[in-house]
N, C-alpha and C. Protein backbone atom coordinates (compact mmCIF):
# COMPACT_ATOMS: atom_id res chain seq x y z
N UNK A 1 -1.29 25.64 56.79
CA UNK A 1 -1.63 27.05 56.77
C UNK A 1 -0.72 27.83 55.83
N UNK A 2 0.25 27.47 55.64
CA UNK A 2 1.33 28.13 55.08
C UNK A 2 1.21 27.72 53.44
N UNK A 3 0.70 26.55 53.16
CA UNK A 3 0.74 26.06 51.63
C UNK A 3 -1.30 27.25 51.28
N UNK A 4 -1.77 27.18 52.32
CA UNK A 4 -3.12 27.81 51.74
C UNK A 4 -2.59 29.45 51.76
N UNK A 5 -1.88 30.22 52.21
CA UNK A 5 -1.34 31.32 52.60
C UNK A 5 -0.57 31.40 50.75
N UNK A 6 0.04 30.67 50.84
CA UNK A 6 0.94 30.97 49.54
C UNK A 6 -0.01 30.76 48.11
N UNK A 7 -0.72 29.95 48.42
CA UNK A 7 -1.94 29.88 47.45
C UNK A 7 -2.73 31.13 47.01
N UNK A 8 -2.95 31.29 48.66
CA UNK A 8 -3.94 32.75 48.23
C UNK A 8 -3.50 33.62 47.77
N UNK A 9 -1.94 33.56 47.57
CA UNK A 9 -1.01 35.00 47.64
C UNK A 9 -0.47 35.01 46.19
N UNK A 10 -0.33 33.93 45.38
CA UNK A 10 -0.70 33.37 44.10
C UNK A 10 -1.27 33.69 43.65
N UNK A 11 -2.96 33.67 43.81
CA UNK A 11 -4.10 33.78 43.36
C UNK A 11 -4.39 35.40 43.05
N UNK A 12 -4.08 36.09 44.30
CA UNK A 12 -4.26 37.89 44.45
C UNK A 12 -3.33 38.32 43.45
N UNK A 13 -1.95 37.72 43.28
CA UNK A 13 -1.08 38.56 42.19
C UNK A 13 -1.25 38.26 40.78
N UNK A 14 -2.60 37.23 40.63
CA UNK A 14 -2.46 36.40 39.62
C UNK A 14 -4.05 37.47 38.58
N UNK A 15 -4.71 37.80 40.04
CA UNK A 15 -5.74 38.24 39.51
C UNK A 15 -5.55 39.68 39.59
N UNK A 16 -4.91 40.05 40.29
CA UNK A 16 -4.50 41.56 40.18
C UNK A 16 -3.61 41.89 38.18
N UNK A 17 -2.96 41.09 38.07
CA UNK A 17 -2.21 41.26 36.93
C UNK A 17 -3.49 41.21 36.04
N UNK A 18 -4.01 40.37 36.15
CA UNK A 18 -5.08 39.89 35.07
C UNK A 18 -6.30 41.12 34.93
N UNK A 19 -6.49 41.62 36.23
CA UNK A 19 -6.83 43.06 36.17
C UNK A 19 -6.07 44.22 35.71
N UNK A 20 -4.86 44.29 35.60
CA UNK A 20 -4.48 45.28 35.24
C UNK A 20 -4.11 45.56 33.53
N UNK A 21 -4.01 44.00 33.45
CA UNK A 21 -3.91 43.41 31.54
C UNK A 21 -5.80 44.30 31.21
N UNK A 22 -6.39 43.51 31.77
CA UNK A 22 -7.83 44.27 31.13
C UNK A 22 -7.72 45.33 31.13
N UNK A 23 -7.53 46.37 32.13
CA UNK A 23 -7.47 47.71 32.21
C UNK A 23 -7.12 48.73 31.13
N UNK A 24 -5.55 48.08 31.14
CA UNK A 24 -4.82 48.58 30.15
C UNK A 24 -5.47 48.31 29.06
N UNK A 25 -6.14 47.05 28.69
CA UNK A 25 -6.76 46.55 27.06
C UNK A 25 -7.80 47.53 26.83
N UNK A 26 -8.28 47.57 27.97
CA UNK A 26 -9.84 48.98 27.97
C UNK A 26 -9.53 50.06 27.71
N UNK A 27 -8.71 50.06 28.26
CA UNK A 27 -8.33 51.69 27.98
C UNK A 27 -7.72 51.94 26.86
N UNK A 28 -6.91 51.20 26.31
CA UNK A 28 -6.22 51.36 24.95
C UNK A 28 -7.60 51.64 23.81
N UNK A 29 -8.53 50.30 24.23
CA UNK A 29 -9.40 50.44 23.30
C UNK A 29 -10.15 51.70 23.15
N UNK A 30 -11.06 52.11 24.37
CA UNK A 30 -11.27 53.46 24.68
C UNK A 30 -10.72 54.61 23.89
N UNK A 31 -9.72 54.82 23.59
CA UNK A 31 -9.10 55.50 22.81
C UNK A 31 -8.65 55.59 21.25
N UNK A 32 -8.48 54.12 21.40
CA UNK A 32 -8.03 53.82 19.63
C UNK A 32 -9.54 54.32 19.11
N UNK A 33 -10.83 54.09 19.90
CA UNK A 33 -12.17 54.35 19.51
C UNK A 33 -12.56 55.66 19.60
N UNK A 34 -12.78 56.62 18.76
CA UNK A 34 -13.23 58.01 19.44
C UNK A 34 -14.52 58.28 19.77
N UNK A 35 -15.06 57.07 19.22
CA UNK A 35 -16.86 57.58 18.71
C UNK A 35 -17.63 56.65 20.18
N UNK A 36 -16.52 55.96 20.79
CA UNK A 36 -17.01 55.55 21.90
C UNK A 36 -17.27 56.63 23.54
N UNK A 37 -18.19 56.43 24.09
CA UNK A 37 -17.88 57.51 25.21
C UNK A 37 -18.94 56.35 26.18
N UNK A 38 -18.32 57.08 27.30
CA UNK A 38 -18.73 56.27 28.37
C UNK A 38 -19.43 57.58 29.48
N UNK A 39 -21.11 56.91 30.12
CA UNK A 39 -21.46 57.66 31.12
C UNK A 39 -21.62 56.97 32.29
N UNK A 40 -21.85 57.96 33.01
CA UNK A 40 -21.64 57.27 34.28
C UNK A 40 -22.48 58.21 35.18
N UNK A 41 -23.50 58.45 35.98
CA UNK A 41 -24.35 58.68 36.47
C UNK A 41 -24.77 60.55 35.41
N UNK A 42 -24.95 59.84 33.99
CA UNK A 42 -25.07 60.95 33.45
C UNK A 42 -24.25 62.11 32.96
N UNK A 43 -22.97 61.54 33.52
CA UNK A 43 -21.89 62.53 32.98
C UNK A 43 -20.73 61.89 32.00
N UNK A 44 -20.88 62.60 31.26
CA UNK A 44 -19.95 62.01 29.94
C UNK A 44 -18.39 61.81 30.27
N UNK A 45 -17.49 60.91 29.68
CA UNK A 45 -16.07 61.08 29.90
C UNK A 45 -15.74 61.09 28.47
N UNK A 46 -14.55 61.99 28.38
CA UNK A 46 -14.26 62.18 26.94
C UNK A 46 -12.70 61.94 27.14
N UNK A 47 -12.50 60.20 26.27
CA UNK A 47 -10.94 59.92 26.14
C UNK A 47 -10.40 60.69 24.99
N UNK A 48 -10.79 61.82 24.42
CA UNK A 48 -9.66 62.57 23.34
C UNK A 48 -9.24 63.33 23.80
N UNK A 49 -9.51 63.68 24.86
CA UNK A 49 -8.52 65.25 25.62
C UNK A 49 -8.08 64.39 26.60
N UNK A 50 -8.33 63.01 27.06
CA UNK A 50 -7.33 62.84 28.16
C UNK A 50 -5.93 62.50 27.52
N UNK A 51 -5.78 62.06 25.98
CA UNK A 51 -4.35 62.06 25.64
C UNK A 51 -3.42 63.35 25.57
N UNK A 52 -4.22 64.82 25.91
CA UNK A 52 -3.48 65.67 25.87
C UNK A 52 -3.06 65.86 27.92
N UNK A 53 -3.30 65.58 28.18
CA UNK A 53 -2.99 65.92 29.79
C UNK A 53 -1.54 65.58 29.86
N UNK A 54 -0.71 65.60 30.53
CA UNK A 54 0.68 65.75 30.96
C UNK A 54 0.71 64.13 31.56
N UNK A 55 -0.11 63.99 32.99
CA UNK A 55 0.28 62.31 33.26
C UNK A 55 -0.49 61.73 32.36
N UNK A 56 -0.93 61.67 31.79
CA UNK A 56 -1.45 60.25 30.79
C UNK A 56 -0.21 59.39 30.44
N UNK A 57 0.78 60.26 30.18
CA UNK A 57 1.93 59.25 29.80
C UNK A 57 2.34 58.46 31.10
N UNK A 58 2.61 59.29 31.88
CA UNK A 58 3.37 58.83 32.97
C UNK A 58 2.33 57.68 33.22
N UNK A 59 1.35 57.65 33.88
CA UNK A 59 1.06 56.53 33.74
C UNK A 59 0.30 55.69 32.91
N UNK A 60 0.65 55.45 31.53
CA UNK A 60 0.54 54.48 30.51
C UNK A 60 2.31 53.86 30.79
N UNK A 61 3.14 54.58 31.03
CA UNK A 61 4.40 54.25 30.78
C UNK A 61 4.54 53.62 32.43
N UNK A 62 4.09 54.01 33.52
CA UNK A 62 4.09 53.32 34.51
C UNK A 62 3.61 51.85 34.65
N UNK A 63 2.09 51.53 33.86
CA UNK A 63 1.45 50.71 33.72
C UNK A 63 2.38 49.51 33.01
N UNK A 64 2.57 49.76 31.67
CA UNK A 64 3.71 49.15 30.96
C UNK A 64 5.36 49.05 31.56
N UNK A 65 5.70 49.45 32.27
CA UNK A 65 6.83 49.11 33.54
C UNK A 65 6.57 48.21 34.13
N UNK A 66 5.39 48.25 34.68
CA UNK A 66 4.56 47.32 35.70
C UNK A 66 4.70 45.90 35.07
N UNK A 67 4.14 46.06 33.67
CA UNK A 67 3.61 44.78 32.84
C UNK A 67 5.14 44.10 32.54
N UNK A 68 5.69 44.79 32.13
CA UNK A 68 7.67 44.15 32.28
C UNK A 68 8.29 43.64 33.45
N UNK A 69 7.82 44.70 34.58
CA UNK A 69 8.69 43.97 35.35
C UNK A 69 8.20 42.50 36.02
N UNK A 70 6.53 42.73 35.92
CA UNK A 70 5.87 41.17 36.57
C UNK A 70 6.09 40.72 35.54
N UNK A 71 5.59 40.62 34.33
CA UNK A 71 5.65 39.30 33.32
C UNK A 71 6.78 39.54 32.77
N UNK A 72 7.34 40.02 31.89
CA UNK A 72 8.37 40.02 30.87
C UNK A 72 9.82 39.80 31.62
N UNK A 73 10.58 40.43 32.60
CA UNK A 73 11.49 39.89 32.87
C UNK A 73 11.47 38.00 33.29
N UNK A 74 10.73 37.99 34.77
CA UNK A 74 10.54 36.72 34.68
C UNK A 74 10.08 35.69 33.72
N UNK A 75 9.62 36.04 32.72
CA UNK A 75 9.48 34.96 31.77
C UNK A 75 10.79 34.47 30.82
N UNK A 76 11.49 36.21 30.90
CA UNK A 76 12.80 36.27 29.80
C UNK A 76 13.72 35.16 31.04
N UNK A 77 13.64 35.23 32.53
CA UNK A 77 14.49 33.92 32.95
C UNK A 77 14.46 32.52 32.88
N UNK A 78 13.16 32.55 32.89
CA UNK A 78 12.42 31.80 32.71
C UNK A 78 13.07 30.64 31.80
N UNK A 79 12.82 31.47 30.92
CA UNK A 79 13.17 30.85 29.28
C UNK A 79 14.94 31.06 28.69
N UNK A 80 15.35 32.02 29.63
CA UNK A 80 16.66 31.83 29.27
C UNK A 80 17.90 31.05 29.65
N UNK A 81 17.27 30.90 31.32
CA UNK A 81 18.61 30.64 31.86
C UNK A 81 18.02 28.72 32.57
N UNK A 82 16.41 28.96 32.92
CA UNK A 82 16.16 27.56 32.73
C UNK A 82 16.00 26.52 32.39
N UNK A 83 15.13 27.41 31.20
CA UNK A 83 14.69 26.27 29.94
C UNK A 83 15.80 25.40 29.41
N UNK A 84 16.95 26.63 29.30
CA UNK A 84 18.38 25.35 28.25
C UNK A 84 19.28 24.61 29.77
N UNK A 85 18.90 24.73 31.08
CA UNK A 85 19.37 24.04 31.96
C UNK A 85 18.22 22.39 32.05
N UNK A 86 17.13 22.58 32.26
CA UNK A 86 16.37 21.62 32.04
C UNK A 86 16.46 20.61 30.96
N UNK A 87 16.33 21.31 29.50
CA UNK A 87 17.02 20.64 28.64
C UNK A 87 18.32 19.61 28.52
N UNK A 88 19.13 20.62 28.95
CA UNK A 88 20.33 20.08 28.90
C UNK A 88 20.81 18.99 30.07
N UNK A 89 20.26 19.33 31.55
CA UNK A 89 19.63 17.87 32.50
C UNK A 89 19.24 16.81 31.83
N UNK A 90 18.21 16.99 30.74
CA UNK A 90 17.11 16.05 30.48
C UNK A 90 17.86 15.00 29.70
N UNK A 91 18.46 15.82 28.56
CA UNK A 91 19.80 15.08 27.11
C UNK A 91 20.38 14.44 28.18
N UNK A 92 21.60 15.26 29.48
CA UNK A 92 22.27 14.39 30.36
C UNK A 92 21.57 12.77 30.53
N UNK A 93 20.27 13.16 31.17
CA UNK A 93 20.00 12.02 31.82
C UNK A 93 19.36 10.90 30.63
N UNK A 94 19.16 11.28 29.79
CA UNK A 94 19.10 10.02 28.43
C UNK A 94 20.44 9.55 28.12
N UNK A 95 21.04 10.53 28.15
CA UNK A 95 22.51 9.84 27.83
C UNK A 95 22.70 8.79 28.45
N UNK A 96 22.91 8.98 30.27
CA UNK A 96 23.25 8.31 30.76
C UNK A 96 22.45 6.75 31.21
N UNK A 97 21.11 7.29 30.66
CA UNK A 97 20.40 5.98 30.60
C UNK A 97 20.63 5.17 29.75
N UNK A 98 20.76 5.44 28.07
CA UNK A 98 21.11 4.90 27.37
C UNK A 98 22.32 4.25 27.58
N UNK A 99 23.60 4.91 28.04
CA UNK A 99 24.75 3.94 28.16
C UNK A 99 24.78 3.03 29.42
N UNK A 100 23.58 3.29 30.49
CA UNK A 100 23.64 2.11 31.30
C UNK A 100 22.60 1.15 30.52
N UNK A 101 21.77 1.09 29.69
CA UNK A 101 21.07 -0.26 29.42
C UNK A 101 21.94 -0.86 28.07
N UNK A 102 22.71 -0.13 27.58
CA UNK A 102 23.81 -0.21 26.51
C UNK A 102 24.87 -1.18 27.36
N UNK A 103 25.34 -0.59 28.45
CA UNK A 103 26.66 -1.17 28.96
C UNK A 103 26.03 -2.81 29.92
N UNK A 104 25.00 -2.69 30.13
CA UNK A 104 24.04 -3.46 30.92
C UNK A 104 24.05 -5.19 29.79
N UNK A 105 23.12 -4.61 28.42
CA UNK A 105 23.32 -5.47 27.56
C UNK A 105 24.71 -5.62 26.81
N UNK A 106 25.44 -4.99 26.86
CA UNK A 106 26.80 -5.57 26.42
C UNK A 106 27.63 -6.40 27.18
N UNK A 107 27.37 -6.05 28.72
CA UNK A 107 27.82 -6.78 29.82
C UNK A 107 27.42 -8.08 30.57
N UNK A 108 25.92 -8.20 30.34
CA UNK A 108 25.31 -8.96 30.53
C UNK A 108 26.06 -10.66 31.27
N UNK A 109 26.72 -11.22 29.61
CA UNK A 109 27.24 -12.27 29.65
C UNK A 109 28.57 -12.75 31.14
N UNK A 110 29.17 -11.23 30.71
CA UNK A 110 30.29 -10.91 32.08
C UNK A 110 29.76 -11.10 33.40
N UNK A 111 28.22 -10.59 33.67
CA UNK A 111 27.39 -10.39 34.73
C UNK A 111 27.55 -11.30 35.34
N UNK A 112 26.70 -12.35 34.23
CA UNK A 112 26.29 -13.55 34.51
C UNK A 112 27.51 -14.86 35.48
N UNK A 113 28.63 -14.80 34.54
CA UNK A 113 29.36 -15.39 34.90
C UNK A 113 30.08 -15.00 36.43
N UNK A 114 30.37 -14.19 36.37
CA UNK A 114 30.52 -13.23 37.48
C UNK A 114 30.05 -13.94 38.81
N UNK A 115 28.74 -13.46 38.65
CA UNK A 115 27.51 -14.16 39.87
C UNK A 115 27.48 -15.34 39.81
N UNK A 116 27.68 -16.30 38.94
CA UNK A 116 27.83 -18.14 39.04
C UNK A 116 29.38 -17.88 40.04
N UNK A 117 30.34 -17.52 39.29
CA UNK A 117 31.24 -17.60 40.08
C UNK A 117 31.38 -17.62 41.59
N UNK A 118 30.64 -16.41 41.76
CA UNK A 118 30.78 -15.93 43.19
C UNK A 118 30.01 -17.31 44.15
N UNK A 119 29.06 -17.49 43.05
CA UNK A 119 28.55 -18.39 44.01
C UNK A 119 28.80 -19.66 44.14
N UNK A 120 29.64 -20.10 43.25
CA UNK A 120 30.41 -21.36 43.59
C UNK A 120 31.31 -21.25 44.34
N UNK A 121 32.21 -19.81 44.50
CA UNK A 121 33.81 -19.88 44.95
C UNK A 121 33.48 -19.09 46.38
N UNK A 122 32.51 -19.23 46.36
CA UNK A 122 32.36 -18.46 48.16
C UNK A 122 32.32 -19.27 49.38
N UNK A 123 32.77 -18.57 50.33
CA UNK A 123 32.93 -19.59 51.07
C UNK A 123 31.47 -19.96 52.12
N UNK A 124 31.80 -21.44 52.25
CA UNK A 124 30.29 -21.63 52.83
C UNK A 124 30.33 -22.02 54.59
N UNK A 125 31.24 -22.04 54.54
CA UNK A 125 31.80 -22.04 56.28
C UNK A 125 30.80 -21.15 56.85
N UNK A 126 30.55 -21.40 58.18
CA UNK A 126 29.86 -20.08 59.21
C UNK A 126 30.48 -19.55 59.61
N UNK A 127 30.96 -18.44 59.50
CA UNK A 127 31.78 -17.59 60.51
C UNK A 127 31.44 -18.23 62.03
N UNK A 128 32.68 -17.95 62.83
CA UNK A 128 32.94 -18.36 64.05
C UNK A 128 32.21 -17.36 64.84
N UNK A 129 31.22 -17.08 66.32
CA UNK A 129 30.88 -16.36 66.67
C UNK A 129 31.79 -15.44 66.96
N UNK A 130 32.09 -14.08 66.96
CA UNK A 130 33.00 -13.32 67.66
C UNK A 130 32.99 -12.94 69.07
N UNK A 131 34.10 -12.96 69.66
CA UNK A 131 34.19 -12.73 70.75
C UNK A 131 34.46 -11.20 71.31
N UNK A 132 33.34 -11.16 72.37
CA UNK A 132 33.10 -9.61 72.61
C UNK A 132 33.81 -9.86 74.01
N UNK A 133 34.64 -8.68 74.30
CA UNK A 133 34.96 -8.30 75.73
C UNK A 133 34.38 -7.69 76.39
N UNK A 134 33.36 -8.71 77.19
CA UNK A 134 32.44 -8.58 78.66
C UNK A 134 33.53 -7.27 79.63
N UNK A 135 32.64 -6.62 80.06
CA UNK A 135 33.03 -6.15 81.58
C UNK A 135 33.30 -7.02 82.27
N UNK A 136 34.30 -7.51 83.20
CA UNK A 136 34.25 -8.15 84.23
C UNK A 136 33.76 -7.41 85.61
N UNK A 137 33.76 -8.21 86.81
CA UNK A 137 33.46 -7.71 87.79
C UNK A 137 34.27 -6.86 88.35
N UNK A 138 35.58 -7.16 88.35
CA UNK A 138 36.70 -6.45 89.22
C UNK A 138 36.70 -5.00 88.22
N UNK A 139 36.69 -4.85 86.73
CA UNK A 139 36.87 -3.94 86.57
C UNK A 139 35.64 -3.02 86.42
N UNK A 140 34.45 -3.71 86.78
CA UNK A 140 33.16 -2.48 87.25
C UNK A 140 33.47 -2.11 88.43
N UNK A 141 34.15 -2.72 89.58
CA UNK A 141 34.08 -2.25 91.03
C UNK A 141 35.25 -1.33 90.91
N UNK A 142 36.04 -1.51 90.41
CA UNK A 142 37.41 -0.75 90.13
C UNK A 142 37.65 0.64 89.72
């Protein structure tokens, strides 16, 4: 429930942004266009006097806040402080692969001998069973 919860919650901020990218694209266009006009049950809207109104800015400049603080910061971490950590993991871990199949084949011969050794010079005796100290009787009744 919790992985479909986070999904959906994904999905709403994913399509909300993606709505608000169009919006903004419409509306920009709307305007860069003058000769465009839009009706709507017969009544005209005219985007050349809405650039004179007082909030138009406020919110174009709200909208574009919006668009920074969801996409543009997180991407600037994204890419700043992860990307060269991942990287620099990644180089780590070649490194260290390389000098273990490096030290692996240079060692090899050492290996080898090594493990013959052991297995000639080991001992082949059975260990003796060990002896465990039983409870006795007197000292359970005791």
């Amino acid at each position: 429930m919790k992985t479909a919860f986070k999904w959906l919650l994904i999905l709403s901020l994913g399509t909300a942004l993606l709505g608000l990218w169009a919006g903004g694209t419409l509306w920009h266009e709307f305007i860069a266009q003058p000769d465009v006009s839009i009706s709507i049950n017969g009544e005209d809207w005219d985007f050349e006097g809405l650039q004179s109104l007082p909030w138009f800015g406020g919110i174009f400049g709200m909208l574009a806040a919006g668009a920074v603080v969801c996409l543009v910061i997180p991407l600037v971490l994204l890419f700043s402080v992860g990307l060269p950590i991942l990287l620099t993991l990644m180089v780590l871990g070649f490194v260290a692969v390389g000098l273990l199949s490096l030290g692996a084949m240079l060692f090899s011969p050492v290996i080898i001998i090594g493990l013959l050794l052991w297995l000639v010079l080991r001992n082949k005796r059975p260990r003796p069973p060990r002896r465990t100290s039983e409870p006795t009787q007197a000292s359970i009744a005791g």
